[in-house]
Protein backbone atom coordinates (compact mmCIF):
# COMPACT_ATOMS: atom_id res chain seq x y z
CA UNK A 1 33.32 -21.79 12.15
CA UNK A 2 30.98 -19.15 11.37
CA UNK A 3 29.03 -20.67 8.50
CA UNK A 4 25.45 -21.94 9.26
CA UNK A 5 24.38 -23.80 5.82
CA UNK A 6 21.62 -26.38 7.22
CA UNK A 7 21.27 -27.75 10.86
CA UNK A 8 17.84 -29.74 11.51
CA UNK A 9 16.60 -33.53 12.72
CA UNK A 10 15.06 -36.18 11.31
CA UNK A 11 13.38 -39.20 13.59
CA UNK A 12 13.68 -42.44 12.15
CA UNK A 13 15.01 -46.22 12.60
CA UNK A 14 18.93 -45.43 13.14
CA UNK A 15 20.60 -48.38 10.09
CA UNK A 16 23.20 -48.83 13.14
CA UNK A 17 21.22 -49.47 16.64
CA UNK A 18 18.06 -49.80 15.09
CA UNK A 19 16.37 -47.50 17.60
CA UNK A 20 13.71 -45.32 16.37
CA UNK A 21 15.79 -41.58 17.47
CA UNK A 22 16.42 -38.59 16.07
CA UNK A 23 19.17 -38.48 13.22
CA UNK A 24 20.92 -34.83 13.66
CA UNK A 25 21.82 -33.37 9.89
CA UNK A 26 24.11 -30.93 9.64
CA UNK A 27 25.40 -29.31 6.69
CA UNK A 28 27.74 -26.81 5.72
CA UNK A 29 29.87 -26.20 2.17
CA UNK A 30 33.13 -28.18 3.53
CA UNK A 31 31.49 -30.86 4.82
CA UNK A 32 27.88 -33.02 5.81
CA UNK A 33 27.17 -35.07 8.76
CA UNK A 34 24.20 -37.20 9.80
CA UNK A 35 24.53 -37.93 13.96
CA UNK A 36 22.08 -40.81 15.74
CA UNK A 37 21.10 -38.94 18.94
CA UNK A 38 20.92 -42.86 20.31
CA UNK A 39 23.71 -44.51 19.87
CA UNK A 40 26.35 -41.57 18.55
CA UNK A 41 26.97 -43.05 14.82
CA UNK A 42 28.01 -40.51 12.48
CA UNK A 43 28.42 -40.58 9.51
CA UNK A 44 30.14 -37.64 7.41
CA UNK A 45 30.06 -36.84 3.61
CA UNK A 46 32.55 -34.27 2.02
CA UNK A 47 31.68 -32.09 -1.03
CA UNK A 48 31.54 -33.75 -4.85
CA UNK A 49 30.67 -31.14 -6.70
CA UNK A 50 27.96 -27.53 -6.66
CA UNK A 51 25.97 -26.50 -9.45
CA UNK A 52 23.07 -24.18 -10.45
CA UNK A 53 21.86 -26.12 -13.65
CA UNK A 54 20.58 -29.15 -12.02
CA UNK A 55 16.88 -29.03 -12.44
CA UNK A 56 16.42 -32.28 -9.95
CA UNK A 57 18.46 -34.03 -7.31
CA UNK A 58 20.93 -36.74 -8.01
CA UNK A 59 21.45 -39.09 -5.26
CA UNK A 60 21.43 -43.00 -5.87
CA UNK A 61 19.59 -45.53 -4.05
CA UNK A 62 21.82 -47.05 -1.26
CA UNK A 63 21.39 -50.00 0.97
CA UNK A 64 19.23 -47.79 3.01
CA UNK A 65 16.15 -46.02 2.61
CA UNK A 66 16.75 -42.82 0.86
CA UNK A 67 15.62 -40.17 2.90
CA UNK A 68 13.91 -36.96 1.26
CA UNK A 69 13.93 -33.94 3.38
CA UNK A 70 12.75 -30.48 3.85
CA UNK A 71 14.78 -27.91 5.98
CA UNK A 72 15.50 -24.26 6.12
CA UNK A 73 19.00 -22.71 5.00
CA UNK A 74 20.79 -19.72 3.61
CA UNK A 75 21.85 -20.29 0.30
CA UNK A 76 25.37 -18.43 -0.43
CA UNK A 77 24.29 -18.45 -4.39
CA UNK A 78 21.11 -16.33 -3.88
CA UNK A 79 21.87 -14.91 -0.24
CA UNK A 80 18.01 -15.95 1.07
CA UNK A 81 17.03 -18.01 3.67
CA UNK A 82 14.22 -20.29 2.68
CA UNK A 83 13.07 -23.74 2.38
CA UNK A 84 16.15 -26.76 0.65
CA UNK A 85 15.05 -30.06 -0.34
CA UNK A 86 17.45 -32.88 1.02
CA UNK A 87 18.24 -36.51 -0.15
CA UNK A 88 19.88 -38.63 2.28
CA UNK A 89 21.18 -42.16 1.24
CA UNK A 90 23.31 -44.55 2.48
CA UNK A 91 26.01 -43.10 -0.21
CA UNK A 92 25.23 -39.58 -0.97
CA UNK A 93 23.80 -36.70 0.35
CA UNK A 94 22.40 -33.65 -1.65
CA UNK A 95 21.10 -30.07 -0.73
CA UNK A 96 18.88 -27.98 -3.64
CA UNK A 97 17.73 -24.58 -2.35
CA UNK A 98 13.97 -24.28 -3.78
CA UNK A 99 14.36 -20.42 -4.82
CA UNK A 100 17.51 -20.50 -7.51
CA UNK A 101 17.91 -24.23 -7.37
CA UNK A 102 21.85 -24.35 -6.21
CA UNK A 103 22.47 -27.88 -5.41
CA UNK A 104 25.38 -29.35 -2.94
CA UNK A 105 25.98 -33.15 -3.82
CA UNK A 106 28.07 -34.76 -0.90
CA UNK A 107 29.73 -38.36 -1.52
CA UNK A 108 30.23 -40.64 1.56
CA UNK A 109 33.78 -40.56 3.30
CA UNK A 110 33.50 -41.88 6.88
CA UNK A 111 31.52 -43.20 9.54
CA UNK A 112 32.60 -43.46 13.20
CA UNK A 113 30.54 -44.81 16.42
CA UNK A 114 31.06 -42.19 19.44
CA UNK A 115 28.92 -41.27 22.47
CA UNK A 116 29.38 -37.50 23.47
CA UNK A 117 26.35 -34.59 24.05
CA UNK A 118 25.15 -32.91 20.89
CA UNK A 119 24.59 -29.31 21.37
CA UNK A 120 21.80 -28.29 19.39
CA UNK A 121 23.15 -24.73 19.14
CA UNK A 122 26.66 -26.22 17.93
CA UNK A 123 28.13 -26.28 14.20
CA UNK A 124 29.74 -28.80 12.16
CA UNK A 125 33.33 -29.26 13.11
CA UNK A 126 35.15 -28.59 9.44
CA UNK A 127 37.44 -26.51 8.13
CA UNK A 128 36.94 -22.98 7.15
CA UNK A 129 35.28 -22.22 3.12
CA UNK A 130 38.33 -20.35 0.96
C-alpha cells in the first residue's frame, strides 16, 4: 500500500500487559491501528466518518486513559505535511491536521493478541483508498 497517512510511537502503560512500552500508531484513510511493542496487542479502528468543519476533536472518554497526541502527516485535503493532533481512547480514535483542520474519526472494530517483529519502516496492512 502506498499511502503513508501517520506512523509514530507513543510509550506508556500497555491496558493489556501492563508494561510500560512503546504503543506503535499507525494510521492511514482505510484503517487505524495501535500495536504494544511488548506484548503484540493490537488493536484496529476502521473509518466513521471525515470532515473539514469540525473545529475540535470528538472522541469519548473510554475505560482507558484518553490519549492526546502530536505527530507529523500528509494531509490528502490540503496536500502538506505538518503537525496532526491525535485522540486515542479505548473506543475511538481521531486525526485533525492543524493547518486546514481535516479530521479522521475512527470507531473501534477489533483487537487481537499476536507476537511478530514490527518493522518500523512498514505500513498498515489495509486495503487500497478508491
Amino acid at each position: 500500500m502506498s499511502e503513508r497517512f501517520i506512523f509514530t510511537r507513543y510509550h506508556t502503560r500497555c491496558y493489556r500487559c501492563g508494561e510500560v512500552a512503546d504503543q506503535i500508531i499507525k494510521a492511514v484513510s482505510a484503517q487505524a491501528q495501535v500495536i504494544c511493542s511488548a506484548c503484540g496487542a493490537t488493536r484496529i479502528f476502521i473509518p466513521r466518518f471525515e470532515n473539514t468543519g469540525i473545529s475540535g476533536i470528538s472522541t469519548p472518554i473510554g475505560r482507558y486513559d484518553l490519549w492526546s497526541i502530536e505527530a507529523d502527516g500528509y494531509c490528502k485535503h490540503c496536500a502538506v505535511t505538518g503537525p496532526h493532533d491525535l485522540a486515542i481512547g479505548s473506543g475511538h480514535f481521531t486525526t485533525r491536521c492543524r493547518n486546514c483542520g481535516y479530521t479522521h474519526f475512527y470507531r473501534f472494530n477489533l483487537e487481537y493478541i499476536a507476537q511478530c517483529p514490527i518493522d518500523d519502516e512498514g505500513e498498515v496492512s489495509a486495503p487500497p483508498s478508491p
